[in-house]
Protein backbone atom coordinates (compact mmCIF):
# COMPACT_ATOMS: atom_id res chain seq x y z
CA UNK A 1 0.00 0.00 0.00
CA UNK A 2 1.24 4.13 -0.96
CA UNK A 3 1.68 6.23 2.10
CA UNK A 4 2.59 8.97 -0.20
CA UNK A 5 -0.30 11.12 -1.46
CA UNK A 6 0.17 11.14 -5.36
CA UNK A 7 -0.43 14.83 -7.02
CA UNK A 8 -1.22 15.96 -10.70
CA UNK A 9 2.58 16.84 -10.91
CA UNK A 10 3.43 13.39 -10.55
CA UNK A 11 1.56 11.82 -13.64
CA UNK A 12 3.42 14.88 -15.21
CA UNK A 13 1.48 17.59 -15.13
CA UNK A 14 1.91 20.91 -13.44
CA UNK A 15 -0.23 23.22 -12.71
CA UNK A 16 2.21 25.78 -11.15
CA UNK A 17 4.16 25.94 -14.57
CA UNK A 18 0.60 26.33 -16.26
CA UNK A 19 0.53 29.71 -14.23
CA UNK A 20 3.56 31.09 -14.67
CA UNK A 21 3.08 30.59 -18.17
CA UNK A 22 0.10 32.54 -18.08
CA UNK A 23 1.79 35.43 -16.29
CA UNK A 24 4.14 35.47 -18.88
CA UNK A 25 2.27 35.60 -21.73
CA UNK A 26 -0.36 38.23 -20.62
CA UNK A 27 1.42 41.71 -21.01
CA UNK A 28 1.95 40.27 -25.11
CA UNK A 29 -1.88 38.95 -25.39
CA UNK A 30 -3.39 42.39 -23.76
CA UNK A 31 -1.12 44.14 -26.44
CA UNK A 32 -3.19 42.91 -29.55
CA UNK A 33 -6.86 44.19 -27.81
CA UNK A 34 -9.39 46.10 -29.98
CA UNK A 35 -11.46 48.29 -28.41
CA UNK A 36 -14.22 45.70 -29.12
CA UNK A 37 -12.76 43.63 -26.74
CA UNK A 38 -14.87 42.93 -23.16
CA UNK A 39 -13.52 41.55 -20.21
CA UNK A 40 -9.58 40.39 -19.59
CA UNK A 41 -7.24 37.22 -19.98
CA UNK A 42 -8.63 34.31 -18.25
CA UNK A 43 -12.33 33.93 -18.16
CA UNK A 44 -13.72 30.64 -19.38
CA UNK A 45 -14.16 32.71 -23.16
CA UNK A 46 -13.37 35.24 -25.16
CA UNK A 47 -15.82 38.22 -25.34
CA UNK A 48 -15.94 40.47 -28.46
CA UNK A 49 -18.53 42.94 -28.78
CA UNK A 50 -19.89 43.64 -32.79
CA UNK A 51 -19.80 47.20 -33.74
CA UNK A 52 -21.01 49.57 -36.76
CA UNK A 53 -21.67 47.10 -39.18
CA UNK A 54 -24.79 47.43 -41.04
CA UNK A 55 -25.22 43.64 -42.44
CA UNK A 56 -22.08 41.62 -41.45
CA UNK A 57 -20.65 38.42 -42.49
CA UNK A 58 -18.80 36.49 -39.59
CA UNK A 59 -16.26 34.17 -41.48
CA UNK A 60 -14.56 32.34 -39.88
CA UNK A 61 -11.01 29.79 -40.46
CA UNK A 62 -9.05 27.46 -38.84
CA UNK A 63 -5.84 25.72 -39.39
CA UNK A 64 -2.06 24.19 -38.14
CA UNK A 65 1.49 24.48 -38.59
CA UNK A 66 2.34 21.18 -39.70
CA UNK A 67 5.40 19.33 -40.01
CA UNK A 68 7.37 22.44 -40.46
CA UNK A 69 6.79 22.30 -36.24
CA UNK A 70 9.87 19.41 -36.76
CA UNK A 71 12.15 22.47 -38.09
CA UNK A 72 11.50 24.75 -34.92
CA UNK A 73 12.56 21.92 -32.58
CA UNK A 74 15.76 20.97 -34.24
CA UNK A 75 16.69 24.56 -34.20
CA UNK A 76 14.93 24.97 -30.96
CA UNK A 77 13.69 27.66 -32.09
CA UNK A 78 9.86 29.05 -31.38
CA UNK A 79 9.48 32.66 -31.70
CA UNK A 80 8.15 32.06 -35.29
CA UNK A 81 6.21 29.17 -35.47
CA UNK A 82 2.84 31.82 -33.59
CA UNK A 83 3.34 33.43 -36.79
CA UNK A 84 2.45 30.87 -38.87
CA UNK A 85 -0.29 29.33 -36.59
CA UNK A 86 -1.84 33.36 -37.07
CA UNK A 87 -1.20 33.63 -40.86
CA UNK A 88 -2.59 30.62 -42.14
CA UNK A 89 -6.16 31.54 -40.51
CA UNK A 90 -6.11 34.71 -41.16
CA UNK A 91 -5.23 34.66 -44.73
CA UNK A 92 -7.74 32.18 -45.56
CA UNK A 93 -10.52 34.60 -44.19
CA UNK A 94 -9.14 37.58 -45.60
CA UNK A 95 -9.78 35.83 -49.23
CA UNK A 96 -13.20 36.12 -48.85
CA UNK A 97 -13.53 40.06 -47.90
CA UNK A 98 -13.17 39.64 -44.05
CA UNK A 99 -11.27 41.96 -41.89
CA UNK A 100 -9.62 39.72 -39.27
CA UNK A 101 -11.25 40.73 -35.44
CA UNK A 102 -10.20 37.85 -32.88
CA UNK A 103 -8.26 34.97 -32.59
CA UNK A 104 -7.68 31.85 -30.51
CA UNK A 105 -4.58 29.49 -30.29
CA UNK A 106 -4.54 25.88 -29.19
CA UNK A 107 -0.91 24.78 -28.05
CA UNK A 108 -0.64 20.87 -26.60
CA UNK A 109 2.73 20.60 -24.99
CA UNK A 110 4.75 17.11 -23.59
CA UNK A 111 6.18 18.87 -21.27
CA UNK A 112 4.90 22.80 -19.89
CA UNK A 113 8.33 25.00 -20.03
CA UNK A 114 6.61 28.44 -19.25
CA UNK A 115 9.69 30.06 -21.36
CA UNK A 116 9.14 28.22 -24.23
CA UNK A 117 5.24 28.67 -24.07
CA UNK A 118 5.83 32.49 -24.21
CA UNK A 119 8.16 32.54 -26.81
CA UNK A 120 5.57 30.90 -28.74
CA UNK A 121 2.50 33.05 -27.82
CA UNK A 122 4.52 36.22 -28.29
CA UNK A 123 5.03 35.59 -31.95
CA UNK A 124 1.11 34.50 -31.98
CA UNK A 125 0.75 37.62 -30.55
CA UNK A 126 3.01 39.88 -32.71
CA UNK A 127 1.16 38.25 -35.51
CA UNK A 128 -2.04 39.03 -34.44
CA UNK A 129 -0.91 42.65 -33.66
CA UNK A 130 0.23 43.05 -37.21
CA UNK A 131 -2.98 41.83 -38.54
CA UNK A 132 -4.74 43.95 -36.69
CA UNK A 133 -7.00 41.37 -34.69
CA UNK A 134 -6.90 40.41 -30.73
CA UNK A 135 -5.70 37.52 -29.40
CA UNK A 136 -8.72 36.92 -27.15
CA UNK A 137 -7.80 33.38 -25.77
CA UNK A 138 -6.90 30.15 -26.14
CA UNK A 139 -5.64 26.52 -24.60
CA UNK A 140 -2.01 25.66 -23.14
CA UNK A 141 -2.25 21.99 -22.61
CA UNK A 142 -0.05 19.78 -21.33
CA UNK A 143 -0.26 16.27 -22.36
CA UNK A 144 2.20 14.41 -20.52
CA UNK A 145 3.16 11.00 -22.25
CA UNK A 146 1.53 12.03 -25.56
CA UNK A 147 4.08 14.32 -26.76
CA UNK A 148 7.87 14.28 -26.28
CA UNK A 149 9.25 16.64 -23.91
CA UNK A 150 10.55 19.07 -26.23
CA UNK A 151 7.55 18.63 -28.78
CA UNK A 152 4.14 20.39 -29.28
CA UNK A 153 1.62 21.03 -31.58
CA UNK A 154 -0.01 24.16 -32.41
CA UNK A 155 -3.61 25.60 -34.05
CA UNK A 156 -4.99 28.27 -34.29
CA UNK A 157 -8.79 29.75 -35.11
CA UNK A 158 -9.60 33.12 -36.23
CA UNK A 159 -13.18 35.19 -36.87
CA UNK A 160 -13.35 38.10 -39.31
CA UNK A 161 -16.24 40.37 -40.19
CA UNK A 162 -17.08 41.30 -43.90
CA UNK A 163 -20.26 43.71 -45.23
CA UNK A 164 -22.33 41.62 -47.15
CA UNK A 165 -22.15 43.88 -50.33
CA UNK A 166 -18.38 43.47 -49.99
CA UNK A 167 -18.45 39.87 -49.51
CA UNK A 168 -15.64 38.11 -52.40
CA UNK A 169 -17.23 35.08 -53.89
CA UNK A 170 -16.82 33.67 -57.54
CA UNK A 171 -19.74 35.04 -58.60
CA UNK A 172 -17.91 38.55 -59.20
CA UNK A 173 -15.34 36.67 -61.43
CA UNK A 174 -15.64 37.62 -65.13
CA UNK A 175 -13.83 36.26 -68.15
CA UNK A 176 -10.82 38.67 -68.64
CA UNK A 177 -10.07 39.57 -65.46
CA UNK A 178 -6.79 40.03 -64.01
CA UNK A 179 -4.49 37.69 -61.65
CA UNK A 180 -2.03 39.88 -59.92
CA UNK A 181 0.45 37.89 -57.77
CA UNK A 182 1.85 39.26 -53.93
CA UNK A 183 4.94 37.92 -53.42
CA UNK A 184 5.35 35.50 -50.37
CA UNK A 185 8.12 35.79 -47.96
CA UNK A 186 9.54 31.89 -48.32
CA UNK A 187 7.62 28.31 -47.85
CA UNK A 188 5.16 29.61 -45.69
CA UNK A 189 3.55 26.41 -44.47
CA UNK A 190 3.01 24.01 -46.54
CA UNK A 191 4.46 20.91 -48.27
CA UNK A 192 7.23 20.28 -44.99
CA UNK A 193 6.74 16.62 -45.26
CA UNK A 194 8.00 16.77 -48.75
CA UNK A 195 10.84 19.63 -47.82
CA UNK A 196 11.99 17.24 -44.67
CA UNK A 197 12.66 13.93 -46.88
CA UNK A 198 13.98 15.77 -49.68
CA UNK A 199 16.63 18.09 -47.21
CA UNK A 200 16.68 15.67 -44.48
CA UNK A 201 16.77 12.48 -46.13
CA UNK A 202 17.76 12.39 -49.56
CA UNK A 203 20.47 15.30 -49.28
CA UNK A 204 21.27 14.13 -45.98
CA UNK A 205 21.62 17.28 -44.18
CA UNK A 206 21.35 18.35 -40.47
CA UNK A 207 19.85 21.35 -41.01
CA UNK A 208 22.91 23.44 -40.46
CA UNK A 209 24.56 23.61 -43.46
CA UNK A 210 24.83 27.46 -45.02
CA UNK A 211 24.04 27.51 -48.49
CA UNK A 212 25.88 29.78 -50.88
CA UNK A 213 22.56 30.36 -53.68
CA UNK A 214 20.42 31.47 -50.63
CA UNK A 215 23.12 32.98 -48.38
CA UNK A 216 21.99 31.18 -45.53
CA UNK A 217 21.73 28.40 -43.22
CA UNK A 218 18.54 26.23 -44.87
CA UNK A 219 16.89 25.94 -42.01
CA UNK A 220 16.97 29.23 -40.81
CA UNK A 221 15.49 29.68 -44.36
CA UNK A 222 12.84 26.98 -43.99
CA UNK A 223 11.46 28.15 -41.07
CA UNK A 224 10.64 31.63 -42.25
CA UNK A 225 7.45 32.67 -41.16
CA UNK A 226 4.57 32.64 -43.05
CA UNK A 227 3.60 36.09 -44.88
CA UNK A 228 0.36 38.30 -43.03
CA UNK A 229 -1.71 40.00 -46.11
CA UNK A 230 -4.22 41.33 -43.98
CA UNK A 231 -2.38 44.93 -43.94
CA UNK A 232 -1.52 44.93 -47.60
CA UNK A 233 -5.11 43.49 -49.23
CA UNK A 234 -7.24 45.01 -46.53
CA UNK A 235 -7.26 48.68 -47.84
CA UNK A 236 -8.01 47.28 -51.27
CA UNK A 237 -11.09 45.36 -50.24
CA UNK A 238 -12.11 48.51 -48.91
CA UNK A 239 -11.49 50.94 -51.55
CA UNK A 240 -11.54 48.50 -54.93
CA UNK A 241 -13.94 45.98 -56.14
CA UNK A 242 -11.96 42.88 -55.82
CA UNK A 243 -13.71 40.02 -57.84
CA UNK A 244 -11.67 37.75 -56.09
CA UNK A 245 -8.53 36.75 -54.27
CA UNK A 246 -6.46 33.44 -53.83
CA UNK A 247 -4.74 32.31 -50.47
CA UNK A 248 -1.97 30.39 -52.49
CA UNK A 249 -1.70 27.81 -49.33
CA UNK A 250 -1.99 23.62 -48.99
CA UNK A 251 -2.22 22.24 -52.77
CA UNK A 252 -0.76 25.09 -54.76
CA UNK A 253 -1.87 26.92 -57.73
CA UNK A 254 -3.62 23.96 -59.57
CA UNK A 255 -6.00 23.19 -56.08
CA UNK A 256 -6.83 27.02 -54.68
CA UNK A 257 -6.92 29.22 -58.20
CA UNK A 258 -10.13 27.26 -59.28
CA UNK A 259 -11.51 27.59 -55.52
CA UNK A 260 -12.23 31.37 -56.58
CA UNK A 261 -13.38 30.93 -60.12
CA UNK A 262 -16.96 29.83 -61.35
CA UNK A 263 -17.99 26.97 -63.03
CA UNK A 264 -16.68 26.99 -66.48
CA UNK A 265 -13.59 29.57 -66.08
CA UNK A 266 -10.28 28.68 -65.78
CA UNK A 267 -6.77 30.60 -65.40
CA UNK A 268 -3.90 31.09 -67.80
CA UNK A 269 -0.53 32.15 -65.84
CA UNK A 270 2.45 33.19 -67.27
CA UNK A 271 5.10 31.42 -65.90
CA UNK A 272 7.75 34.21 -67.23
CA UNK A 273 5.83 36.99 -65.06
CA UNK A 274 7.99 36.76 -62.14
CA UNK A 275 10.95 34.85 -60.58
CA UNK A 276 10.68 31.54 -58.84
CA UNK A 277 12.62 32.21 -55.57
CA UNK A 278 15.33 30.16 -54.99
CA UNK A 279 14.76 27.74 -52.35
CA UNK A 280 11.83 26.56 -54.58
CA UNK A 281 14.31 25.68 -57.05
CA UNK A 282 16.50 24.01 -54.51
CA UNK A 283 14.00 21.90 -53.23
CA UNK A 284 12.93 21.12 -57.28
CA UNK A 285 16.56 20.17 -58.09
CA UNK A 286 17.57 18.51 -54.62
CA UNK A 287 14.50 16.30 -55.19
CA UNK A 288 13.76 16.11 -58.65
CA UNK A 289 10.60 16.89 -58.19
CA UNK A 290 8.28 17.47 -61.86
CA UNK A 291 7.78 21.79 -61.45
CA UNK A 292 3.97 20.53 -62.35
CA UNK A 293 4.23 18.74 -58.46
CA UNK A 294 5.54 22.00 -57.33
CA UNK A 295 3.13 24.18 -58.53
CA UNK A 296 0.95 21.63 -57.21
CA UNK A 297 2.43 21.78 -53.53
CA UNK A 298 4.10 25.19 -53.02
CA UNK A 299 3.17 28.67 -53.45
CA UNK A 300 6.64 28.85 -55.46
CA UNK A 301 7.02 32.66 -54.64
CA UNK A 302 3.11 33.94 -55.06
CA UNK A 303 1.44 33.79 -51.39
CA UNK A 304 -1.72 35.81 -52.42
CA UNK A 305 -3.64 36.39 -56.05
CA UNK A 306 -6.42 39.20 -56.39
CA UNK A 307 -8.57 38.53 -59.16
CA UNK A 308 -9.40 42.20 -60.59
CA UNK A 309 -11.65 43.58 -63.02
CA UNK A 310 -9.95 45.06 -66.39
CA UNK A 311 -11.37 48.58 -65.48
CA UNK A 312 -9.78 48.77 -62.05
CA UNK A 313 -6.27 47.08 -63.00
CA UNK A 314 -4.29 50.57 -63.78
CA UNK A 315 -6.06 51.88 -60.39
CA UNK A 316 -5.36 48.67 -57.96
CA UNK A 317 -1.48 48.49 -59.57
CA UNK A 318 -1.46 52.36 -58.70
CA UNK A 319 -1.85 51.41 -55.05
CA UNK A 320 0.28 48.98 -54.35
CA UNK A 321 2.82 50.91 -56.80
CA UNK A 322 2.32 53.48 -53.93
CA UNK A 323 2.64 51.96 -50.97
CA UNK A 324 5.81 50.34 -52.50
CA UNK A 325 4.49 46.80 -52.48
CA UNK A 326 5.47 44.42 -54.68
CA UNK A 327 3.43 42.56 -57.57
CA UNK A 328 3.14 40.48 -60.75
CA UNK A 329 0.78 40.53 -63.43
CA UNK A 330 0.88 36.84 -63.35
CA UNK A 331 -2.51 35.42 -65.70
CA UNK A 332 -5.88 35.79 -66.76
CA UNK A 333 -9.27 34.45 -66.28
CA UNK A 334 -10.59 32.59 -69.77
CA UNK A 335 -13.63 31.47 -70.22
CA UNK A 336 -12.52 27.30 -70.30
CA UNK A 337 -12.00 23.96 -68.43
CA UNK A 338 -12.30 24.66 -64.49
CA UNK A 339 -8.49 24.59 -64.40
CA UNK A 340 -5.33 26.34 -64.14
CA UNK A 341 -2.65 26.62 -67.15
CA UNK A 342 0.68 27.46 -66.30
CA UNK A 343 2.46 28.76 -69.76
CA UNK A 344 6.42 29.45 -70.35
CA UNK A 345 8.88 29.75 -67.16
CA UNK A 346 10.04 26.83 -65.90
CA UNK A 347 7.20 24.65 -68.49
CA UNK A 348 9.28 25.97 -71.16
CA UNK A 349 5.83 26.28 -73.17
């Protein structure tokens, strides 16, 4: 028989490191509040109160990290990985017209390090700064004997608001219209499982190694965050008729471009309309990977595609021309197949 009295921290769980990690993380979280924003860090959820809208459109979006978590722990590295976890919600709502107002993270942990956990939230919570929404909760669990110490997993949920009569659905796509292409700022995060056995396992590397084409250690360039459009594409949802916009995430250009187009339309992109970044090409050559599977599973330098009407074009490049943003004309909507053609560039068509 025990005579010791077993505790929570015993099966691996502690509750003291739970708190500190809240202590830590609440000066960043309170940093990202709207003035919509009701009540404080804590309560059992998230209050938000709806303001001067006259007909709005909650939409909503939820997502991951991925595998590209496996990069941050053998560089034990963490401040980035919030970024991600923000950006790949956010994005997806923005697509549809949505201004980004509150978001929630999930982060299951093997082991609590209250450090570690901050490191995390504050990027979660830069991110959400940025995109101009507040980081109104969330879940730090620990899960002791279901991860590795060391290992976590991380989600993330996000809520945006859009007017109805400047909702962005494919019914606004017409036959002629514009693609223009935002750059993205690296992998973002998707296709890791692909990146890890091509860098990890058929190049066998360690993740150190500097590479001379990208002047850089690979993972360090790997584990770039994940680009936030919200302040670039915001102003023109507000001040353009977008007919449309692509969040160039999880299966490419082939899977999202026809997400935003009707029935019978397709895309034609010019391959030759801007420069595959160099890691992409990496990756192609490292792996031998057909640039058709690339396109298919990378955003292969284009995070972000606004679908604009031919009368607004001159004024929409205008803008961005002004704020000193950086774009591609990189296609057109045709009247066709519901697909996407990808012409000259690395097709060599």
């Amino acid at each position: 028989m025990m005579n010791e009295k077993l505790t929570y921290k015993d099966s691996g769980v502690d509750i003291d490191a739970g708190n500190e990690s809240v202590k830590l993380i609440k000066e960043n979280v309170r940093a990202t509040y709207r003035e919509e924003v009701l009540g404080d860090l804590g309560g059992f959820g998230g209050l938000f109160a709806l303001k001067k809208y006259d007909e709005p459109i909650l939409v909503s979006g939820t997502d991951g990290v991925g595998t590209k978590l496996k990069i941050a722990f053998m560089l034990d590295k963490h401040d980035t990985i919030g970024q991600d976890a923000v950006a790949m919600c956010v994005n997806d709502i923005l697509v549809q017209g949505a201004e980004p107002l509150f978001f929630l993270d999930y982060l299951a942990v093997g082991k609590l390090e209250p450090k570690k956990v901050a490191e995390i939230v504050k990027g979660v919570a830069n991110a959400c700064k940025e995109s101009g929404c507040a980081l109104i909760g969330g879940e730090t669990a620990e899960m002791s004997g279901f991860y590795q110490n060391g290992e976590y997993d991380i989600a993330g949920f996000a809520v945006g608001v859009v007017e109805k009569k400047k909702l962005i659905t494919a019914e606004k796509v017409h036959e002629g219209d514009f693609l223009i292409g935002l750059p993205s700022s690296g992998l973002h995060s998707n296709g890791f499982s692909l990146v890890r056995k091509i860098i990890f396992e058929i190049q066998n590397m360690n993740g150190s190694e500097y590479i001379d084409e990208i002047e850089k250690n690979i993972a360090e360039e790997i584990l770039a965050p994940t680009r936030l459009y919200p302040k670039i594409c915001l102003p023109l949802i507000k001040n353009f008729d977008l007919h449309g916009m692509v969040h160039i995430t999880g299966g490419g250009f082939y899977e999202n471009i026809p997400r935003a187009l009707p029935e019978n339309f397709g895309a034609e992109i010019d391959g030759d309309s801007w420069q595959i970044p160099k890691i992409f090409k990496l990756i192609q050559r490292w792996g031998n990977v057909d640039w058709k599977e690339m396109f298919r599973t990378f955003n292969c330098g284009i995070g972000m595609i606004l679908i604009v009407g031919e009368n607004e074009i001159d004024s929409v490049c205008n803008h961005l021309n002004e704020k000193n943003e950086k774009f591609y004309k990189i296609g057109r909507v045709v009247k066709s197949a519901h697909e996407v053609k990808i012409k000259g560039g690395v097709f060599g068509d």
